[in-house]
N, C-alpha and C. Protein backbone atom coordinates (compact mmCIF):
# COMPACT_ATOMS: atom_id res chain seq x y z
N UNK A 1 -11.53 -31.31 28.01
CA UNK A 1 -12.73 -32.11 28.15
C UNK A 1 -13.88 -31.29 28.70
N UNK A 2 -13.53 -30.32 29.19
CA UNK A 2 -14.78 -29.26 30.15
C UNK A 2 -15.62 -28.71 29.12
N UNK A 3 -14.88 -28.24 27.42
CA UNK A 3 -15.66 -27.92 26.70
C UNK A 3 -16.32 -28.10 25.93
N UNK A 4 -16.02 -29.67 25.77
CA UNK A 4 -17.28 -30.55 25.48
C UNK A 4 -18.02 -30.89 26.19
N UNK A 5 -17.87 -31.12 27.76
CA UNK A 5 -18.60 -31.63 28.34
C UNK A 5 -19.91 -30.39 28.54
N UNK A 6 -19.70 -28.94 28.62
CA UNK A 6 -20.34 -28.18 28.71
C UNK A 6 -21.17 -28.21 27.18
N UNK A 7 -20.93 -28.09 26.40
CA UNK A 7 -21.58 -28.19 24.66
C UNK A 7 -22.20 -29.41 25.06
N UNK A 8 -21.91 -30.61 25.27
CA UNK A 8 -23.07 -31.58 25.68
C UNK A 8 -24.14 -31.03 26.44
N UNK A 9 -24.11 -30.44 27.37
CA UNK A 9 -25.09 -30.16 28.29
C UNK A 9 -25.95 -29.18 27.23
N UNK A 10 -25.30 -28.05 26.98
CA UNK A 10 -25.84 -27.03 26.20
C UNK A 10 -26.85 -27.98 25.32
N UNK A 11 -25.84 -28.79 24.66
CA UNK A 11 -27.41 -29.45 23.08
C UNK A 11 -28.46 -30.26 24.31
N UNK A 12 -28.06 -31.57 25.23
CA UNK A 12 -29.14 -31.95 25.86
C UNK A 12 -30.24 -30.68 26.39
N UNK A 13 -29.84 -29.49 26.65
CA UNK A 13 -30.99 -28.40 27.28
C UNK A 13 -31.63 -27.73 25.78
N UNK A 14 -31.11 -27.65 25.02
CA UNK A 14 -31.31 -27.12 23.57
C UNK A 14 -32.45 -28.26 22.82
N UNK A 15 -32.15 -29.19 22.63
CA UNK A 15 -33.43 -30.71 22.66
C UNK A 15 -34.44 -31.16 23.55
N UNK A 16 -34.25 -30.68 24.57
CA UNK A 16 -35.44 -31.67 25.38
C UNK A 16 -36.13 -29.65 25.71
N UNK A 17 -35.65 -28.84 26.59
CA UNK A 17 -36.37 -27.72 26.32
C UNK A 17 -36.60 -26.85 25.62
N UNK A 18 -35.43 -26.46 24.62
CA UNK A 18 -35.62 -25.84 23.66
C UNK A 18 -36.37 -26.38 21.99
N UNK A 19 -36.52 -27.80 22.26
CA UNK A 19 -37.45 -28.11 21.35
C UNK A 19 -36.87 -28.25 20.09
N UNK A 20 -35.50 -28.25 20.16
CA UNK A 20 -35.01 -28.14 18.71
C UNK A 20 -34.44 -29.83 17.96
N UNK A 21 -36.12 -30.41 18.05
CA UNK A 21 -35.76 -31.74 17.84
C UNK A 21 -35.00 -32.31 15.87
N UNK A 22 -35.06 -31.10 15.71
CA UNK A 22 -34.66 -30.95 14.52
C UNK A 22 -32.59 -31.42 14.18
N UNK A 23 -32.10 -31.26 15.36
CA UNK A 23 -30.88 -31.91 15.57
C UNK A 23 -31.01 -33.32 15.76
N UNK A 24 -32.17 -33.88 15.37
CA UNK A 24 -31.66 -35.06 15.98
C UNK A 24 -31.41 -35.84 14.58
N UNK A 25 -30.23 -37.00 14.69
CA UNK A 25 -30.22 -37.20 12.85
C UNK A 25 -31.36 -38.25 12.80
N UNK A 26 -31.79 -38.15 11.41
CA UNK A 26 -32.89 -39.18 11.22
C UNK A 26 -34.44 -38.45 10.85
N UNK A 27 -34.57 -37.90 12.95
CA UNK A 27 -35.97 -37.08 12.62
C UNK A 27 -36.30 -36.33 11.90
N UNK A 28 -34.97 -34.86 11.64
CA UNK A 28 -35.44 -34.48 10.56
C UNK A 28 -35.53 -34.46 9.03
N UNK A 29 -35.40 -35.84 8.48
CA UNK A 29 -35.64 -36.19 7.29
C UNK A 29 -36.50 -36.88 7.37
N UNK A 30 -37.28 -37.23 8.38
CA UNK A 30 -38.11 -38.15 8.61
C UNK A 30 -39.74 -36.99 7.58
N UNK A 31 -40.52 -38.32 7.15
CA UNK A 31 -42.11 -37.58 6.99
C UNK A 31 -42.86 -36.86 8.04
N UNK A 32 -43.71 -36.38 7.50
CA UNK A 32 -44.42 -36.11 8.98
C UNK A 32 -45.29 -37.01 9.38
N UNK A 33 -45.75 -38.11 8.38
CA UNK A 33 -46.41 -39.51 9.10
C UNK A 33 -45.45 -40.12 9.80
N UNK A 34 -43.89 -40.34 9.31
CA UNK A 34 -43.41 -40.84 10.32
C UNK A 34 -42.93 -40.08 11.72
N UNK A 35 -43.02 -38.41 11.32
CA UNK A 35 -42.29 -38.11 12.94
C UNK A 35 -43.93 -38.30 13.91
N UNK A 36 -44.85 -38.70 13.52
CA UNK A 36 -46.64 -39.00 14.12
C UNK A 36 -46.19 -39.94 14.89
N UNK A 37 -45.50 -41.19 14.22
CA UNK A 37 -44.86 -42.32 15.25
C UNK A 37 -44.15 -42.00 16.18
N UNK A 38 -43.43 -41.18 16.52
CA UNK A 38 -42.26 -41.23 17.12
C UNK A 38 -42.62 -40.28 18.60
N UNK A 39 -42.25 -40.76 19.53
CA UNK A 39 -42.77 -39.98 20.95
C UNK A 39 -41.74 -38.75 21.44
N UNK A 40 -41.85 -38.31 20.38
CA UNK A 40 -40.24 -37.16 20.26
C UNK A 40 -39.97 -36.49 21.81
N UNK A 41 -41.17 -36.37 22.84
CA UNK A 41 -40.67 -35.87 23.79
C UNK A 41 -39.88 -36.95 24.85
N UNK A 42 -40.37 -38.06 24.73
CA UNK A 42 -39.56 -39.31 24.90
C UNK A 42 -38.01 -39.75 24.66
N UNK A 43 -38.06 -39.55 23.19
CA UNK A 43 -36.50 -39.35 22.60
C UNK A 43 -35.74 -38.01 22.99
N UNK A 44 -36.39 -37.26 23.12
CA UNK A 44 -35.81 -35.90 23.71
C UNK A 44 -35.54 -35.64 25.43
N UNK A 45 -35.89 -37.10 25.89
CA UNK A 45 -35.47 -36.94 27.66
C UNK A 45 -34.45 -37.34 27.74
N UNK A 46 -34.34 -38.57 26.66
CA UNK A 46 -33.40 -39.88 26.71
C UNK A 46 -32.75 -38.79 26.26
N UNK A 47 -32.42 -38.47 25.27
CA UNK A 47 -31.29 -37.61 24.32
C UNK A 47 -30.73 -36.57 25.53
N UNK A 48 -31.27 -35.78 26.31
CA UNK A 48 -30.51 -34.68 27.42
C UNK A 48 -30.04 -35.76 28.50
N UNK A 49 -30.58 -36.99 29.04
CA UNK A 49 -29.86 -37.88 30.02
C UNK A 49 -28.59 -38.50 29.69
N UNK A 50 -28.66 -39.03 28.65
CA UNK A 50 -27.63 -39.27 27.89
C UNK A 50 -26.24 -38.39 27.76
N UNK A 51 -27.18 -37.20 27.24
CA UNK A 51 -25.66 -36.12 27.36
C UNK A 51 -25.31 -35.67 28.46
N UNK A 52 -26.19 -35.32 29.27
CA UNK A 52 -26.02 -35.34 30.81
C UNK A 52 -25.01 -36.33 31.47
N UNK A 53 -25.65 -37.57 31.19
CA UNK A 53 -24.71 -38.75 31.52
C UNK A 53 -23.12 -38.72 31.40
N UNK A 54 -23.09 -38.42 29.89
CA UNK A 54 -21.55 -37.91 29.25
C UNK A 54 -20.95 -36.98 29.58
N UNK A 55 -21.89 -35.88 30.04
CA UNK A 55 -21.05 -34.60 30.49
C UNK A 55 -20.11 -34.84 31.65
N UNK A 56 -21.08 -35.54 32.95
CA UNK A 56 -20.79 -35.62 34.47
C UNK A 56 -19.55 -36.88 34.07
N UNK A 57 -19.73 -37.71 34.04
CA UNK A 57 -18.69 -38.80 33.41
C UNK A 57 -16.98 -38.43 32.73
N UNK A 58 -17.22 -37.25 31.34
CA UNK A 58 -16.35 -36.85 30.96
C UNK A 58 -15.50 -35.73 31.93
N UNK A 59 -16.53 -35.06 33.19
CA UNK A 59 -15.78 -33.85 33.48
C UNK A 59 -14.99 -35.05 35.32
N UNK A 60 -15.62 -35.84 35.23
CA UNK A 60 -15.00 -36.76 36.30
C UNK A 60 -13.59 -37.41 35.86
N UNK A 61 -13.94 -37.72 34.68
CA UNK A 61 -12.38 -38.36 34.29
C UNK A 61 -11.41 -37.38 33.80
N UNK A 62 -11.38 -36.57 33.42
CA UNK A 62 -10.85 -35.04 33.92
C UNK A 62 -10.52 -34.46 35.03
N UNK A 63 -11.09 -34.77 35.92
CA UNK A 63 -10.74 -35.02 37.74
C UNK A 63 -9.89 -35.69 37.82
N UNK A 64 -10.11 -37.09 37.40
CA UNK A 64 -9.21 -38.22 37.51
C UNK A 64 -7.99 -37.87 37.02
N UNK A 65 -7.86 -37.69 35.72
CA UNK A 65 -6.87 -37.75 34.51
C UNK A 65 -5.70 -36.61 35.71
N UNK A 66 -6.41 -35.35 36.39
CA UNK A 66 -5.53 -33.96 36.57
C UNK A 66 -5.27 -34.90 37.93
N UNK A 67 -5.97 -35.47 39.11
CA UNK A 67 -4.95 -35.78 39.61
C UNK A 67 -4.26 -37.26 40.14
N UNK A 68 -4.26 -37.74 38.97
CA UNK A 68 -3.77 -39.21 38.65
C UNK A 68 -2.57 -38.80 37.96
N UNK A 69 -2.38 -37.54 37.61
CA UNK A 69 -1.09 -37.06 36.57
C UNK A 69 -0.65 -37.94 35.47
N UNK A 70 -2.07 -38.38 34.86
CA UNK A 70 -1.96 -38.87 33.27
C UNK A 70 -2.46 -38.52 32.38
N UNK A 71 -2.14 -37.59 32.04
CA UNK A 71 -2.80 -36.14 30.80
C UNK A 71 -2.41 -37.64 29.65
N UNK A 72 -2.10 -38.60 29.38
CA UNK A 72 -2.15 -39.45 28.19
C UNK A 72 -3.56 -40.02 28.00
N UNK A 73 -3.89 -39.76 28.92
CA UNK A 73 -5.12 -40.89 29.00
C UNK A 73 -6.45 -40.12 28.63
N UNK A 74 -6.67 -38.92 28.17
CA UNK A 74 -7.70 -37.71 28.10
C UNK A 74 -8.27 -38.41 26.78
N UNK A 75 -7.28 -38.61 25.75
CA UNK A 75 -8.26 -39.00 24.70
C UNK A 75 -8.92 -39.97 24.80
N UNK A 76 -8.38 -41.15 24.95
CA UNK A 76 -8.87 -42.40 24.95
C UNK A 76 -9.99 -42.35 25.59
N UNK A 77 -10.26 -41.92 26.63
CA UNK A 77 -10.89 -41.70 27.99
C UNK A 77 -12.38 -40.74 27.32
N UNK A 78 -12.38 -39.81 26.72
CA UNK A 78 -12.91 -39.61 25.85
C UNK A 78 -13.62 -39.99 24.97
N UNK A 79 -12.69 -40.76 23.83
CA UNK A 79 -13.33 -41.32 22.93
C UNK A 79 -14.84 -42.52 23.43
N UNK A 80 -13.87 -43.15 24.19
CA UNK A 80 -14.75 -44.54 25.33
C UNK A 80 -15.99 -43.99 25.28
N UNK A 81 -16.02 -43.11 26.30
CA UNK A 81 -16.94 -42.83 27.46
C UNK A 81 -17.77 -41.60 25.90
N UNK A 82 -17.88 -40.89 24.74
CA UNK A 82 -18.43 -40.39 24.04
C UNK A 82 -18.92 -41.57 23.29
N UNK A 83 -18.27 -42.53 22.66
CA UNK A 83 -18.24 -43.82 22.07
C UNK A 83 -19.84 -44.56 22.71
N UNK A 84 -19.58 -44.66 23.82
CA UNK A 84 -20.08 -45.61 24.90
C UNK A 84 -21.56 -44.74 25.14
N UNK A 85 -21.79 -43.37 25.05
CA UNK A 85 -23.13 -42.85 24.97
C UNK A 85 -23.94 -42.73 24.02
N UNK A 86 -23.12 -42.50 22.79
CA UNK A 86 -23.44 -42.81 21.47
C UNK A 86 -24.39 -44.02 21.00
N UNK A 87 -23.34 -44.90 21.32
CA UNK A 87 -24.41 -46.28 20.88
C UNK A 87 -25.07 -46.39 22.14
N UNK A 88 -25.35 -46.12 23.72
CA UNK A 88 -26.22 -46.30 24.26
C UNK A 88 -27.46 -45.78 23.74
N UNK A 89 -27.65 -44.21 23.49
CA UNK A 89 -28.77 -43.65 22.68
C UNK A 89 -29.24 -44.07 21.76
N UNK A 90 -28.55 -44.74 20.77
CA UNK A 90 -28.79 -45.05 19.74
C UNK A 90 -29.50 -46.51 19.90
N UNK A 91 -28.56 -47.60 20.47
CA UNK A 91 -29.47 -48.70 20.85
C UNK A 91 -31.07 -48.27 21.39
N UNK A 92 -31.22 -47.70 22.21
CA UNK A 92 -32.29 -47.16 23.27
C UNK A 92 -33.86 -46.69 22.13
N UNK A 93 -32.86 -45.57 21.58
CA UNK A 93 -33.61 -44.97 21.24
C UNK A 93 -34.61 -45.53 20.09
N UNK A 94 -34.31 -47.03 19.69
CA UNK A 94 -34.95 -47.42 18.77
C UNK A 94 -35.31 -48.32 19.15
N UNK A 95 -35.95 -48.55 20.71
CA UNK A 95 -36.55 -49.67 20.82
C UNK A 95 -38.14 -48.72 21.11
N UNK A 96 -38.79 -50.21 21.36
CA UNK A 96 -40.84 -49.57 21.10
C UNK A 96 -41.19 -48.71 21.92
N UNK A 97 -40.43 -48.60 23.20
CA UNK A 97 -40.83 -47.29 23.84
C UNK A 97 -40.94 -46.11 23.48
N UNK A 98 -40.11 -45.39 22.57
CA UNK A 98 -40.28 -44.56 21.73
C UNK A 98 -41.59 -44.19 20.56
N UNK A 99 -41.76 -45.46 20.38
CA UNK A 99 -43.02 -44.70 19.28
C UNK A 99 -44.20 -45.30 19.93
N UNK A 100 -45.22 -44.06 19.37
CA UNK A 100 -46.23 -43.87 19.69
C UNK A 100 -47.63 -45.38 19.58
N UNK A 101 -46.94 -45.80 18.41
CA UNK A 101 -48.13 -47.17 18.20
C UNK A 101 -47.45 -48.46 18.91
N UNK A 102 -48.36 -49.42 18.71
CA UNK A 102 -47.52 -50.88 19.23
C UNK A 102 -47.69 -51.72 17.73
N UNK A 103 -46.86 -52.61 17.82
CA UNK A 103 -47.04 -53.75 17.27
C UNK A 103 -47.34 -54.85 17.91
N UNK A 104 -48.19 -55.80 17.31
CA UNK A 104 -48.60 -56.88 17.98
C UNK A 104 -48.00 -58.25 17.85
């Protein structure tokens, strides 16, 4: 779990400072009128908190898992808690805070 949890961190620092909003799915097929909408540095805070979130989370239950002495429980535990950030971002990230215009 440490080496995902570290590759999470890596892409959240790779997106929000390294600018490589081009990982994100969606944006880059997006137009460039539509990436105009979109507050990409916005989606790009959420997107490193998020993985952030997952990293500290996944490398805790990894704590847990080593000394609870239930190496069964790594995947599941896993899946959840990757599962569970996934659609948080995803819900999030598509509400109006994100883009740049309003609707009325």
């Amino acid at each position: 779990m440490w080496a995902i949890a570290i590759l999470l961190i890596v892409l959240g620092i790779s997106i929000k400072y390294g600018k490589m909003y081009n990982l994100l799915a969606g944006y880059n097929t997006m137009s460039a009128q539509e990436k105009a909408k979109v507050n990409i540095t916005a989606v790009a805070t959420l997107f490193r908190n998020v993985m952030f979130f997952m990293a500290a989370t996944l490398i805790a239950a990894d704590i847990f898992i080593y000394y609870a002495n239930t190496p069964n429980m790594e995947d599941s535990l896993s899946l959840c808690i990757i599962t569970t950030g996934v659609l948080y971002f995803i819900i999030r990230g598509n509400t109006k805070k994100y883009r740049l215009y309003n609707n009325k």
